[in-house]
C-alpha atoms as a PDB file:
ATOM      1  CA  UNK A   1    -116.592  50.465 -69.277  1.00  0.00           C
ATOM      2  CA  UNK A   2    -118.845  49.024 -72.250  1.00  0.00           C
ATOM      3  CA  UNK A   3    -122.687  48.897 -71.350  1.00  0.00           C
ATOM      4  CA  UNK A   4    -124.238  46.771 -74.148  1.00  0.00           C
ATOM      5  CA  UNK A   5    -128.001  47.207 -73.996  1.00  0.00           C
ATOM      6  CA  UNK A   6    -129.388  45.138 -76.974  1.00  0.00           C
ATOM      7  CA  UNK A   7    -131.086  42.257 -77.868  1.00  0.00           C
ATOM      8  CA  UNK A   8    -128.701  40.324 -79.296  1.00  0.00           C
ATOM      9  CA  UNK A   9    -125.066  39.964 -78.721  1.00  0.00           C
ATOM     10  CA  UNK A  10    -122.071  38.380 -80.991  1.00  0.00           C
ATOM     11  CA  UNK A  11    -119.179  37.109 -79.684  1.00  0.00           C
ATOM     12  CA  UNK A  12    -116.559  36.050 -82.552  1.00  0.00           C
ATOM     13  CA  UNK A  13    -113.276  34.614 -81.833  1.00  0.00           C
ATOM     14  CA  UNK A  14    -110.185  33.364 -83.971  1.00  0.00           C
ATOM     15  CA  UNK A  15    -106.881  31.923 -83.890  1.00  0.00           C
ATOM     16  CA  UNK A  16    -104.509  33.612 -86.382  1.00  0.00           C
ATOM     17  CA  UNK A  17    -101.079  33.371 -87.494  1.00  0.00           C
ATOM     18  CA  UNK A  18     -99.042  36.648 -88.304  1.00  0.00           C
ATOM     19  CA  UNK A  19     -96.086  36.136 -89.337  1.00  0.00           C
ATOM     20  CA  UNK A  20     -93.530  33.276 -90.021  1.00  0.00           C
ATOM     21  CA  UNK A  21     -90.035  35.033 -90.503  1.00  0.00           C
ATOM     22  CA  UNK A  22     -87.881  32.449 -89.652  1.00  0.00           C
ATOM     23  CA  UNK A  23     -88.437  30.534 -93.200  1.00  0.00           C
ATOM     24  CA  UNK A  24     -88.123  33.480 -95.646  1.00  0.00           C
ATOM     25  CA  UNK A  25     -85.241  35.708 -93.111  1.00  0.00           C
ATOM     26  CA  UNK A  26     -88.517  38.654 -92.247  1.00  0.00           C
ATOM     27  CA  UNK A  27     -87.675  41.803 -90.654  1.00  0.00           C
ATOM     28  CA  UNK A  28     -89.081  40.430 -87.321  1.00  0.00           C
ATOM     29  CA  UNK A  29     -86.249  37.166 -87.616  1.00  0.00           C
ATOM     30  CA  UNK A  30     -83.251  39.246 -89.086  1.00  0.00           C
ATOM     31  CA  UNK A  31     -84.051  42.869 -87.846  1.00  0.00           C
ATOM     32  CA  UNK A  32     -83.352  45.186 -84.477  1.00  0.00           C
ATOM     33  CA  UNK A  33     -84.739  47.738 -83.292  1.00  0.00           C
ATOM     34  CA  UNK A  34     -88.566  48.721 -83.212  1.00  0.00           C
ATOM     35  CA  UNK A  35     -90.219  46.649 -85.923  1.00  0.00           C
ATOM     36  CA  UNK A  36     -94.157  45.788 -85.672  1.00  0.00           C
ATOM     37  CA  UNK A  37     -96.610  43.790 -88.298  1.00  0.00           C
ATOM     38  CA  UNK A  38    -100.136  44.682 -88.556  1.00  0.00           C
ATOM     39  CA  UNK A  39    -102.848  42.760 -89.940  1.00  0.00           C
ATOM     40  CA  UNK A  40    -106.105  43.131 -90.484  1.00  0.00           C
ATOM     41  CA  UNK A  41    -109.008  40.489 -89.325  1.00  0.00           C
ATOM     42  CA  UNK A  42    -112.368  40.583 -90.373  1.00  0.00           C
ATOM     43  CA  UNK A  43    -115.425  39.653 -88.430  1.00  0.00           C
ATOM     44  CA  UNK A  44    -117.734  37.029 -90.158  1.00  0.00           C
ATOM     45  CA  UNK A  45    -120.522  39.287 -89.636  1.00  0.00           C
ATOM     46  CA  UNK A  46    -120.739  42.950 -88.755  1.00  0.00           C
ATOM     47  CA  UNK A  47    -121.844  44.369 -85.295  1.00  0.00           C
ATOM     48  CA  UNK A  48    -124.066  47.192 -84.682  1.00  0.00           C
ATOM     49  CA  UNK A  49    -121.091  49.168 -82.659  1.00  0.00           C
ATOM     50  CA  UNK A  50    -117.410  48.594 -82.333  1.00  0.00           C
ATOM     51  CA  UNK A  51    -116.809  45.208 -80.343  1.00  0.00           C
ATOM     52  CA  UNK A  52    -115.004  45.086 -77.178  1.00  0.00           C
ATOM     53  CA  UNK A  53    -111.749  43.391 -78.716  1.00  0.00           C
ATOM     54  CA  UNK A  54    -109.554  41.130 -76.510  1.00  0.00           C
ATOM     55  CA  UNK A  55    -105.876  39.990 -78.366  1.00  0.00           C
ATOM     56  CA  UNK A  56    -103.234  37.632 -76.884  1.00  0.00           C
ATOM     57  CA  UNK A  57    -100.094  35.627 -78.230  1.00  0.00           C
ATOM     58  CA  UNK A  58    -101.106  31.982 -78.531  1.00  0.00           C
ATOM     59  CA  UNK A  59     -97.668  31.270 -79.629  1.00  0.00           C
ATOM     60  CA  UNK A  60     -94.415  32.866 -79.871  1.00  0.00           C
ATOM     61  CA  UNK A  61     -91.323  31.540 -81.204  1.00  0.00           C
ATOM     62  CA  UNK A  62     -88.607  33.495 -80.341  1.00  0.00           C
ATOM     63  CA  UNK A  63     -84.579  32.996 -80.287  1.00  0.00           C
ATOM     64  CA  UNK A  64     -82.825  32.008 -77.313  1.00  0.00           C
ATOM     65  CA  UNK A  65     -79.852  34.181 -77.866  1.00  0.00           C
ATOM     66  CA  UNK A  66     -81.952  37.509 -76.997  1.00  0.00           C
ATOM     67  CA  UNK A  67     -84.418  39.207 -74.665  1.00  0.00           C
ATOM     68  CA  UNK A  68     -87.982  38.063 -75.082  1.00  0.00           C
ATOM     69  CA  UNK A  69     -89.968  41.312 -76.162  1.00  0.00           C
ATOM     70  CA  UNK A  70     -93.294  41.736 -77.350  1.00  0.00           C
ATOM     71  CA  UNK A  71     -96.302  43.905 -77.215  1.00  0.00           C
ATOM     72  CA  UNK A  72     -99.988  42.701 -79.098  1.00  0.00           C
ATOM     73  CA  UNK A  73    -102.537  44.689 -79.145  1.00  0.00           C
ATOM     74  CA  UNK A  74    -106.376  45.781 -81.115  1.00  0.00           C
ATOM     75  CA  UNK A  75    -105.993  49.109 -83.520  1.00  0.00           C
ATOM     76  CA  UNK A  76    -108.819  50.565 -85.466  1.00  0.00           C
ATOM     77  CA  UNK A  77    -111.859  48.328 -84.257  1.00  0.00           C
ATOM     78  CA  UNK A  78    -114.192  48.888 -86.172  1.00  0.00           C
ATOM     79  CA  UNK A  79    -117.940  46.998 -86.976  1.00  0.00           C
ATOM     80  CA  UNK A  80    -116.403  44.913 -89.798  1.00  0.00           C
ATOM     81  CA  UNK A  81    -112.992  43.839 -88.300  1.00  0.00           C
ATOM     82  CA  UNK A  82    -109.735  45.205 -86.252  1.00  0.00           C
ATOM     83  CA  UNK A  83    -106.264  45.433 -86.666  1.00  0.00           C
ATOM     84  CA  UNK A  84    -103.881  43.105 -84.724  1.00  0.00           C
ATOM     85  CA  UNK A  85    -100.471  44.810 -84.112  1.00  0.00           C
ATOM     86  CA  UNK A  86     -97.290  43.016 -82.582  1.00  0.00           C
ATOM     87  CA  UNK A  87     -94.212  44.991 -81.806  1.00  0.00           C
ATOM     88  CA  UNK A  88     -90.658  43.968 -80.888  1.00  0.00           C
ATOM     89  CA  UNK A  89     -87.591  45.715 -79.482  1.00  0.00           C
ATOM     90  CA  UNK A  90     -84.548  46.079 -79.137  1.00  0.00           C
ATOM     91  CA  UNK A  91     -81.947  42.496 -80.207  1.00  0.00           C
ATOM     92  CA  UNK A  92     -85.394  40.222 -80.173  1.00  0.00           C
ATOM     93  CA  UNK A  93     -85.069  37.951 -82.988  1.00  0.00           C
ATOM     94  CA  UNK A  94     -89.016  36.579 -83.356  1.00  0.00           C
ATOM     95  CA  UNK A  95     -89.470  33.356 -85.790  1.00  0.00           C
ATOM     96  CA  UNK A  96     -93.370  33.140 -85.336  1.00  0.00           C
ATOM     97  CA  UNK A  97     -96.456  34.946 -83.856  1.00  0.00           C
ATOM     98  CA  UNK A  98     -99.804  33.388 -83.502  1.00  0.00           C
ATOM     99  CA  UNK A  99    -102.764  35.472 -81.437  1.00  0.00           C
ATOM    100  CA  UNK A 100    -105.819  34.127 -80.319  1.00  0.00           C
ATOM    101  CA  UNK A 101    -108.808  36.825 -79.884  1.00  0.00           C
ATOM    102  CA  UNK A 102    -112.433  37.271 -79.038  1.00  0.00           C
ATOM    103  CA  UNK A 103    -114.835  40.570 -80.113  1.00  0.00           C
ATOM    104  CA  UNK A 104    -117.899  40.612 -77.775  1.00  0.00           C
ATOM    105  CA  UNK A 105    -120.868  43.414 -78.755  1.00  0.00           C
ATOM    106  CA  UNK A 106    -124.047  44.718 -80.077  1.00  0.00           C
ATOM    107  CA  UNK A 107    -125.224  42.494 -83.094  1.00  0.00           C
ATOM    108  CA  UNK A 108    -128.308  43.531 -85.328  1.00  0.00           C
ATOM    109  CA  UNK A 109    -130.851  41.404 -85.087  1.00  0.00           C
ATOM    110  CA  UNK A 110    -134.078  40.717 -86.979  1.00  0.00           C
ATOM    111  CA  UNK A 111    -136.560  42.733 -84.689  1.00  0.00           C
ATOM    112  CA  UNK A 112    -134.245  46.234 -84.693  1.00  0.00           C
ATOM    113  CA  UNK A 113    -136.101  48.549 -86.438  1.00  0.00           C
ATOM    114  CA  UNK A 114    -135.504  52.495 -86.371  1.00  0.00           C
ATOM    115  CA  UNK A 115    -137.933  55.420 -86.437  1.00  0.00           C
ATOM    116  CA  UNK A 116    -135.893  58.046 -89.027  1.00  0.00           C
END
């Protein structure tokens, strides 16, 4: 669990796409196997801490023909951004990811000061 004792708090959220393979024949349309795309989002303004990050698919696009696989998750959260991962499996064929997410923590605010 995250215990946020500060003044102020941010919360940040976005809707991002991250990847269209169906129009250029991407990995994530054409491949098999384990495939995953990473990309990095960054935060309008940094926090004082790592966020809390929370990721989910707003969107998937995904052929008929195959099972439905996908994992999304946060990597490497950091105070200026994080990176969103998607993986597939197996015989998925995925045309399109979107992910909507939300970073909640400590922001700095104009009465911080520090001693040393």
């Amino acid at each position: 669990m995250k215990f946020l004792v500060n003044q102020a708090l941010g919360i940040e959220q976005g809707d991002n796409v991250l990847f269209s393979d169906y129009e250029d024949g991407g990995d994530m349309w054409t491949g098999e196997g384990s495939r995953a795309r990473r990309k990095r989002l960054t935060f309008s303004k940094p926090f004082k801490e790592p966020p809390a990050v929370h990721v989910s698919l707003s969107m998937w696009d995904m052929d008929s023909a195959a099972n439905a696989r996908a994992d999304v998750g946060a990597e490497n959260i950091g105070v200026n951004g994080f990176d969103v991962v998607f993986r597939t499996w197996g015989d998925t064929r995925v045309a399109r990811a979107r992910i909507r997410w939300m970073a909640i923590g400590a922001v700095h605010h104009e009465d911080d000061w520090e001693l040393y």
